[in-house]
C-alpha atoms as a PDB file:
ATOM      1  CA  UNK A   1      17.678  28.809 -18.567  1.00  0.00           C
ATOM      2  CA  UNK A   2      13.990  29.819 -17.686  1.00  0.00           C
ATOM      3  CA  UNK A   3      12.730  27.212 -15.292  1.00  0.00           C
ATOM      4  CA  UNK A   4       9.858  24.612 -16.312  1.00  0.00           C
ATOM      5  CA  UNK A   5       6.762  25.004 -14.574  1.00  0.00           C
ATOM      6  CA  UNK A   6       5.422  21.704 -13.134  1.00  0.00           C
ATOM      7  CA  UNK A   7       1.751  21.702 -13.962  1.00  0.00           C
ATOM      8  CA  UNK A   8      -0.867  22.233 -11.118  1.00  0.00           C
ATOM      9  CA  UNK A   9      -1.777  18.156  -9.666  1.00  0.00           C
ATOM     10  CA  UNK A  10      -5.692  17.106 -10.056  1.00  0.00           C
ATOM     11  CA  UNK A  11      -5.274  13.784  -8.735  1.00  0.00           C
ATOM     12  CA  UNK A  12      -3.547  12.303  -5.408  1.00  0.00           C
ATOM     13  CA  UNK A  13      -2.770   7.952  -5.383  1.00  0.00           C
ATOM     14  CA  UNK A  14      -1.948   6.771  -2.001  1.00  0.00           C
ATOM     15  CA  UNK A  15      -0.363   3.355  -1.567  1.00  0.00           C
ATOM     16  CA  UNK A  16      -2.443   1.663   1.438  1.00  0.00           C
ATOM     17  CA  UNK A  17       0.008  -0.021   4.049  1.00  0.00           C
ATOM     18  CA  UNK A  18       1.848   2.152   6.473  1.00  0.00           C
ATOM     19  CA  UNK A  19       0.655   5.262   4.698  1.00  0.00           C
ATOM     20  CA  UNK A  20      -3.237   5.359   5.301  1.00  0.00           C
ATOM     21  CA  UNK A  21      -3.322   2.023   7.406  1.00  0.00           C
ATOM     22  CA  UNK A  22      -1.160   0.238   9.428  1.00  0.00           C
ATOM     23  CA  UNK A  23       0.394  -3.259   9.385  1.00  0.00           C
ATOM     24  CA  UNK A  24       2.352  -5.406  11.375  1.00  0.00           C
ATOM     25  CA  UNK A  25       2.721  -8.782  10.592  1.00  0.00           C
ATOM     26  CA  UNK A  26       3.555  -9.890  14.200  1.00  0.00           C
ATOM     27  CA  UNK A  27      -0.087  -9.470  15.485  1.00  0.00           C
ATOM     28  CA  UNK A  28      -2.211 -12.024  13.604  1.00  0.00           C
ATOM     29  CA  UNK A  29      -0.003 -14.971  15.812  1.00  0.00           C
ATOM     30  CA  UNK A  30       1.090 -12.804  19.050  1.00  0.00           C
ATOM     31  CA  UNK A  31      -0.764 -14.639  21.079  1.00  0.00           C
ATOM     32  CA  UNK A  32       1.443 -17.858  20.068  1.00  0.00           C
ATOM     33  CA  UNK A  33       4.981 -16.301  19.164  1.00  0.00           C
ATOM     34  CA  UNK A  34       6.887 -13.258  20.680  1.00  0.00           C
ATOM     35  CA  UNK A  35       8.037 -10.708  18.425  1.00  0.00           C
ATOM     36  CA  UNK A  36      11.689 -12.202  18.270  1.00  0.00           C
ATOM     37  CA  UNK A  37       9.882 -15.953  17.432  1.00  0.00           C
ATOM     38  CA  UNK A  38       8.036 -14.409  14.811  1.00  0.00           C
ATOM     39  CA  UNK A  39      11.190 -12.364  13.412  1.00  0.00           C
ATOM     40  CA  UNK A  40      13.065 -15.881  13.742  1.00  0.00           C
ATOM     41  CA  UNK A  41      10.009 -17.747  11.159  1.00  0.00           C
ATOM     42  CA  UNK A  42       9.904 -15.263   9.081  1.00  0.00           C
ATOM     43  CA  UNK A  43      13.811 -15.077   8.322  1.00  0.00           C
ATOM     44  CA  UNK A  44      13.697 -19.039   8.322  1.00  0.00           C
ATOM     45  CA  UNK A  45      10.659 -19.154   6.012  1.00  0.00           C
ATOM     46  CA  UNK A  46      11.292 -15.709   3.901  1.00  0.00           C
ATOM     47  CA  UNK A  47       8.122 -14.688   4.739  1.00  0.00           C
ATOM     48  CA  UNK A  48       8.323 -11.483   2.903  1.00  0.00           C
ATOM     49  CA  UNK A  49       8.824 -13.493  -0.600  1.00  0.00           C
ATOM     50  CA  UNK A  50       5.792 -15.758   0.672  1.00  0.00           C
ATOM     51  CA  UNK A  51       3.513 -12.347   1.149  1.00  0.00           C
ATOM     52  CA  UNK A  52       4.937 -10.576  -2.100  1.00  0.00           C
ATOM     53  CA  UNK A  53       3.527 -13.931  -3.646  1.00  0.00           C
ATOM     54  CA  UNK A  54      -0.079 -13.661  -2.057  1.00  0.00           C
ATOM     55  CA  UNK A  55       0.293  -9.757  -3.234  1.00  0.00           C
ATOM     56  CA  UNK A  56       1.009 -10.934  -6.500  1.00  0.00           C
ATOM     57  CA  UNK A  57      -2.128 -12.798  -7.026  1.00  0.00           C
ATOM     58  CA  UNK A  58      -1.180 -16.446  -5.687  1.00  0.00           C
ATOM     59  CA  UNK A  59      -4.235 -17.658  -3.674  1.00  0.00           C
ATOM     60  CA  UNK A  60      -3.614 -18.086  -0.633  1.00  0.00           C
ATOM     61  CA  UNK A  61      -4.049 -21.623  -0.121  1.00  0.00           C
ATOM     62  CA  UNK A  62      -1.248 -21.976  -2.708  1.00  0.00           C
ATOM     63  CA  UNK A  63       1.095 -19.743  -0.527  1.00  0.00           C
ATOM     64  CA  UNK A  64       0.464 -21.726   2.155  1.00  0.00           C
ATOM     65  CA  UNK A  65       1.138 -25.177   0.516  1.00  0.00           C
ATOM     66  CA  UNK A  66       4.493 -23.394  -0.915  1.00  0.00           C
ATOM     67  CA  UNK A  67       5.439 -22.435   3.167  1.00  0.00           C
ATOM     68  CA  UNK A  68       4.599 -26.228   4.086  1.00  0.00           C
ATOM     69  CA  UNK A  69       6.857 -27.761   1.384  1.00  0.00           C
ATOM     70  CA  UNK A  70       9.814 -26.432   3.102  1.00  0.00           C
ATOM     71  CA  UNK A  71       8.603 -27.464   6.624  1.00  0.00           C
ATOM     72  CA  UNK A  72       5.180 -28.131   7.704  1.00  0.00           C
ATOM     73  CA  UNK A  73       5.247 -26.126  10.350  1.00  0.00           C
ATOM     74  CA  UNK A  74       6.058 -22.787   8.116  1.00  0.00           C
ATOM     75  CA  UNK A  75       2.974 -24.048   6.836  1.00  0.00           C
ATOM     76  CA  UNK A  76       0.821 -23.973   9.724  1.00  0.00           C
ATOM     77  CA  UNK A  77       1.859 -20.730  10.879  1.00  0.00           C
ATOM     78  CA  UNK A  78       1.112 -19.006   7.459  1.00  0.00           C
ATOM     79  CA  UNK A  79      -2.248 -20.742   7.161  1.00  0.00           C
ATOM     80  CA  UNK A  80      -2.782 -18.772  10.686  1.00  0.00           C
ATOM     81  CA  UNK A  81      -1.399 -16.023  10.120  1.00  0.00           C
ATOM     82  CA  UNK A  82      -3.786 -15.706   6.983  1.00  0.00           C
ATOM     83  CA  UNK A  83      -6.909 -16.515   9.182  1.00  0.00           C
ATOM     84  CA  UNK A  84      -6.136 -14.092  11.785  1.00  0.00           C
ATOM     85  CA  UNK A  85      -5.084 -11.427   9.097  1.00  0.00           C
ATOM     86  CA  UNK A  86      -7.576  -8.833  10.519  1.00  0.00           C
ATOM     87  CA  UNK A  87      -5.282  -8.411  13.535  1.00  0.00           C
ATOM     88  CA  UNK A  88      -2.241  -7.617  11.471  1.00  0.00           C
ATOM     89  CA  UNK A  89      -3.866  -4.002  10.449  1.00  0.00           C
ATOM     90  CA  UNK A  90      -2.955  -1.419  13.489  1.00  0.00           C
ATOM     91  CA  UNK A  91      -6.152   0.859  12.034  1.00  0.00           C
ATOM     92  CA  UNK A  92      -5.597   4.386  10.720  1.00  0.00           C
ATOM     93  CA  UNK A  93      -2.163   6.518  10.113  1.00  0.00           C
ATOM     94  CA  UNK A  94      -2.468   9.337  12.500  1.00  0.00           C
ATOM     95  CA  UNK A  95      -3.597  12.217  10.935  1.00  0.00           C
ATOM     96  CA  UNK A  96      -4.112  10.500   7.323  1.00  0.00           C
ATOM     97  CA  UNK A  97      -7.626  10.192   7.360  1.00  0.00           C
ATOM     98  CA  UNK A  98      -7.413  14.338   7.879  1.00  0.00           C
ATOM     99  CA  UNK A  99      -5.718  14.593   4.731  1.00  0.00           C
ATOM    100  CA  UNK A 100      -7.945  12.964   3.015  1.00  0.00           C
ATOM    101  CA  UNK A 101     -10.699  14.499   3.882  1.00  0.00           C
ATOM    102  CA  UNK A 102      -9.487  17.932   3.197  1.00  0.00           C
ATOM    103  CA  UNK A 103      -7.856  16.572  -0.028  1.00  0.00           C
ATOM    104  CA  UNK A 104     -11.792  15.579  -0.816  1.00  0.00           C
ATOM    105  CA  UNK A 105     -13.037  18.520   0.649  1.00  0.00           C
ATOM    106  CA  UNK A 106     -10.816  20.816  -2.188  1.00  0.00           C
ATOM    107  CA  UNK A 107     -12.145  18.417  -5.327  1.00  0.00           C
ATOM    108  CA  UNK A 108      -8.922  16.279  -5.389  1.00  0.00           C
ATOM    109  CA  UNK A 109      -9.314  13.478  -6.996  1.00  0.00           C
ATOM    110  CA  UNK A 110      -8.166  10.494  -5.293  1.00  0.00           C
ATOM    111  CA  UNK A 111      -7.286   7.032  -6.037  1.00  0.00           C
ATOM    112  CA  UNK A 112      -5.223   3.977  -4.129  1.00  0.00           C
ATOM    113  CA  UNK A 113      -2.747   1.449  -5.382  1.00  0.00           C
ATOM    114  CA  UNK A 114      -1.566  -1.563  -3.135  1.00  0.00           C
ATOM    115  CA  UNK A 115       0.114  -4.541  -2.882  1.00  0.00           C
ATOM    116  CA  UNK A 116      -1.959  -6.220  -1.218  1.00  0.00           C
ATOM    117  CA  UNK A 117      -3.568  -9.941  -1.365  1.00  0.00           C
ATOM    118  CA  UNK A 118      -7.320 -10.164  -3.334  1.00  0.00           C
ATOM    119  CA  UNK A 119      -8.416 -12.461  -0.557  1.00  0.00           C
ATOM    120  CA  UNK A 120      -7.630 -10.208   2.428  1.00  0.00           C
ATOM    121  CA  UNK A 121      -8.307  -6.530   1.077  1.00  0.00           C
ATOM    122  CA  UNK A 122     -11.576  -6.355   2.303  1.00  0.00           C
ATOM    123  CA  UNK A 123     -10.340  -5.938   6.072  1.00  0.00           C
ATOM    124  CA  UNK A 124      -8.815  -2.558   5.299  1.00  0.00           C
ATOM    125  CA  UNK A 125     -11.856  -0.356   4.961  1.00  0.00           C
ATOM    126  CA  UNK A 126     -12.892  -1.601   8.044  1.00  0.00           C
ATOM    127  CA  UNK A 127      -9.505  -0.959   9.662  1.00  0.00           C
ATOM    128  CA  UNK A 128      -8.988   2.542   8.411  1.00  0.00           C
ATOM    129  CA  UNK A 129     -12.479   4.210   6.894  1.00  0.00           C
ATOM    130  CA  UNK A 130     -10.718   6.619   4.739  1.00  0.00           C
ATOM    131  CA  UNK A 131      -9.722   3.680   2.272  1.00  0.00           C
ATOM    132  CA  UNK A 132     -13.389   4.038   1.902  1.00  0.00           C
ATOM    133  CA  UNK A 133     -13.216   7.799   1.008  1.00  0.00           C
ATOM    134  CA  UNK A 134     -11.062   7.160  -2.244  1.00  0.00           C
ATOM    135  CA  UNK A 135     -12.917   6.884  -5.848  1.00  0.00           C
ATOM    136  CA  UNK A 136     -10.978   3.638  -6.374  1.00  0.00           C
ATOM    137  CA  UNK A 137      -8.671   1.100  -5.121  1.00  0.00           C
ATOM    138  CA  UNK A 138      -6.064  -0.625  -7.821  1.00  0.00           C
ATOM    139  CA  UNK A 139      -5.187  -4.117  -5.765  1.00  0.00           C
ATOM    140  CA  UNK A 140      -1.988  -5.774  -6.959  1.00  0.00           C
ATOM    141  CA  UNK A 141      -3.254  -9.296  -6.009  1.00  0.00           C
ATOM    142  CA  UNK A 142      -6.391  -8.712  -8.412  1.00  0.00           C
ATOM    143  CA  UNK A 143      -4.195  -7.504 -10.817  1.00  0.00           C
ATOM    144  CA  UNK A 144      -1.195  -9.677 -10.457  1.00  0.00           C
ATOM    145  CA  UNK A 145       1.142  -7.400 -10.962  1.00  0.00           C
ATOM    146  CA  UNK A 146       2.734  -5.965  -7.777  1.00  0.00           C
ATOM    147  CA  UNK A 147       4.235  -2.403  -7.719  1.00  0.00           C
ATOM    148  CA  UNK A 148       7.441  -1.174  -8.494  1.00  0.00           C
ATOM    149  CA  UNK A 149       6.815  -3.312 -11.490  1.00  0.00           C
ATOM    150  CA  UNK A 150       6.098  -0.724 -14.409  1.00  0.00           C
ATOM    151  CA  UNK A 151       2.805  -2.321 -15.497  1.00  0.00           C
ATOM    152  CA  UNK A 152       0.785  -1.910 -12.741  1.00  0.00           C
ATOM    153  CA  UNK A 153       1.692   1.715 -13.503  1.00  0.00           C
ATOM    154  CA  UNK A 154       0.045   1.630 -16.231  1.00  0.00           C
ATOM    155  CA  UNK A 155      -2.891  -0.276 -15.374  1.00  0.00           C
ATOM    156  CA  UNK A 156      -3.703   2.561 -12.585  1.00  0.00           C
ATOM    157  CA  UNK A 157      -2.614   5.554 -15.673  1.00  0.00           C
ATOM    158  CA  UNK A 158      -5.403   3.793 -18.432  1.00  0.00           C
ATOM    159  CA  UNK A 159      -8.457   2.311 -16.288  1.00  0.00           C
ATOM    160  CA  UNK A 160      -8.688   6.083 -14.579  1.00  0.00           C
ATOM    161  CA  UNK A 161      -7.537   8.055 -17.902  1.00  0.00           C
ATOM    162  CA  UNK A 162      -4.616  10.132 -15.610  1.00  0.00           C
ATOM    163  CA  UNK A 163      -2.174  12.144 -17.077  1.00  0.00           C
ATOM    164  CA  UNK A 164       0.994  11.133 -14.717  1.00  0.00           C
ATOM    165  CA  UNK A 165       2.791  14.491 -14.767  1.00  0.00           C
ATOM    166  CA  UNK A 166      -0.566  15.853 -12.825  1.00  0.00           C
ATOM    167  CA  UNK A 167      -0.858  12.905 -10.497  1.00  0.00           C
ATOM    168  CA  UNK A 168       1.105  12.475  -6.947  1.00  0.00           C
ATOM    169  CA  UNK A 169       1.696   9.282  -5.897  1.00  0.00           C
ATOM    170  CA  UNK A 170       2.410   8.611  -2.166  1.00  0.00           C
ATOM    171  CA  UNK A 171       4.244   5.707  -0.551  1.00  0.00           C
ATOM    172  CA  UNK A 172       6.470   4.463   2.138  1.00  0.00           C
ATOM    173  CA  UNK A 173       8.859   2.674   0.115  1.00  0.00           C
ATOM    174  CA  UNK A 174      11.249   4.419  -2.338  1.00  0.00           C
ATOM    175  CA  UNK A 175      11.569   1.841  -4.877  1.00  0.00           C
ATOM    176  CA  UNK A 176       7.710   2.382  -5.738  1.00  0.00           C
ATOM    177  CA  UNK A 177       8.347   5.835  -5.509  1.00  0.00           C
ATOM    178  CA  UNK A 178      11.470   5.647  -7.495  1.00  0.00           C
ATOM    179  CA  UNK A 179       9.475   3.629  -9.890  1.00  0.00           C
ATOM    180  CA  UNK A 180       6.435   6.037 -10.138  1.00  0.00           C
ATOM    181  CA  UNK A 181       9.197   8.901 -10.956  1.00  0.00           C
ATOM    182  CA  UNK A 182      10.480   6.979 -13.912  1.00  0.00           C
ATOM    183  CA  UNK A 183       7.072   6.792 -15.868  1.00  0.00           C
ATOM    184  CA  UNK A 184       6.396  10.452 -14.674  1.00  0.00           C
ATOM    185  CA  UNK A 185       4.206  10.541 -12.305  1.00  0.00           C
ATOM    186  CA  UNK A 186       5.330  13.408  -8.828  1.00  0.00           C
ATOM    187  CA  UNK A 187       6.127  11.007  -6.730  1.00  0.00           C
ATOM    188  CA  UNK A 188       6.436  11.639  -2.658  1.00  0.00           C
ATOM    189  CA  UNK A 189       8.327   9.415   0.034  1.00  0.00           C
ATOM    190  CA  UNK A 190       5.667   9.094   3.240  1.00  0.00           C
ATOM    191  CA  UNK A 191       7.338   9.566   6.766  1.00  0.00           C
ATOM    192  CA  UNK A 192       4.231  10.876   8.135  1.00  0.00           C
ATOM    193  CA  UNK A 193       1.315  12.995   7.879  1.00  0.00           C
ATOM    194  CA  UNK A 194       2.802  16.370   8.369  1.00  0.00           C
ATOM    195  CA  UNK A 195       5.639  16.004   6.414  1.00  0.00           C
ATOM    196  CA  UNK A 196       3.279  15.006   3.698  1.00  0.00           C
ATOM    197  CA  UNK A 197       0.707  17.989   4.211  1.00  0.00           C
ATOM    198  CA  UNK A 198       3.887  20.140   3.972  1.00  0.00           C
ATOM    199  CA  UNK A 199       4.419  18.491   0.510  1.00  0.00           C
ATOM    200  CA  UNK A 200       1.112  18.841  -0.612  1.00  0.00           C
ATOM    201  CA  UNK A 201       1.109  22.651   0.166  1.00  0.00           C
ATOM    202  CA  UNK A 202       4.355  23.013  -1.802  1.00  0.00           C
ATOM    203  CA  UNK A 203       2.399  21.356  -4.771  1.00  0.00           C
ATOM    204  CA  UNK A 204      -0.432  23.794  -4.185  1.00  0.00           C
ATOM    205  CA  UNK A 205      -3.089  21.226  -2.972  1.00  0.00           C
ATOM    206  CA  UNK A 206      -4.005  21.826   0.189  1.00  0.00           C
ATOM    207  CA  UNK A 207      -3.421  25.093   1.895  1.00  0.00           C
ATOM    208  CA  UNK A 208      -0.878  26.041   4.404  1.00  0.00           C
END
């Protein structure tokens, strides 16, 4: 059976966190709570469903109230945590900002979708200046709708006219990625810049 051709990529999406900038959700309160404290809170308050909220869209004055309801101390920690949010970004992937550049450089067009909370996005150009490089920036929390749901999919696919089966889509997490596959799009797992440069190549974007 002759072999299908996959058609030659014209546009690259990167997902922001841990793949062009980093995040650790320890730092905004390290100067209060050890790692193993912080670990202990967010277990105790589910912090991750608390931020997948904020992604979602939920202000975050509501997020905090929510955290408070079960103990008002979760709720004084968020409400920190959200005003020292700057510290929780780490700054640029090594060797990302590279691949963007040469990605740019070779008329790639490029594009980001995040989860990540409206009310703290604007820290991450600041933290890693080739968010600042891409055309556009699709933000879950403006969109409320938070990836791997399918919509936000197809929010990205219409406002920026992309045909999926010539668009990669990068991220760390392989339900997004998994998700991404389903509608079409070439979607890569990111371990780290060379692996991903390596992929890229293969897909006959940048050169080896």
């Amino acid at each position: 059976m002759p072999q299908t051709e996959i058609p030659q990529p014209t546009t690259v999406v990167f997902d922001l966190g841990n793949v062009l900038i980093g995040w650790d959700q320890a730092l905004p309160l390290a100067d209060r709570m050890s790692r193993e404290e912080w670990n202990a809170f967010a277990a105790e308050a589910d912090f991750a469903a608390l931020n997948s909220a904020s992604d979602s869209g939920v202000p975050v004055a509501e997020v905090v109230a929510r955290a408070a309801e079960t103990d008002p101390r979760h709720g004084e920690i968020v409400s920190l945590y959200y005003e020292n949010f700057a510290k929780s970004l780490t700054g640029p992937i090594d060797g990302m900002a590279e691949v963007v550049a040469e990605l740019k450089e070779s008329g790639t067009r490029l594009l980001g979708l995040s989860n990540w909370a409206a009310e703290t996005f604007h820290h991450a150009p600041a933290a890693a200046p080739a968010i600042s490089e891409l055309e556009d920036v699709v933000v879950s929390g403006r969109e409320k709708l938070i990836k791997p749901d399918p919509a936000i999919f197809h929010v990205l696919a219409d406002r920026f006219g992309l045909d999926p089966a010539r668009t990669v889509f990068v991220d760390d997490l392989p339900a997004n990625i998994e998700a991404a596959n389903r509608l079409g799009f070439l979607g890569l797992v990111f371990t780290d810049a060379e692996s991903l440069r390596q992929d890229l190549v293969r897909l006959g974007l940048l050169d080896d």
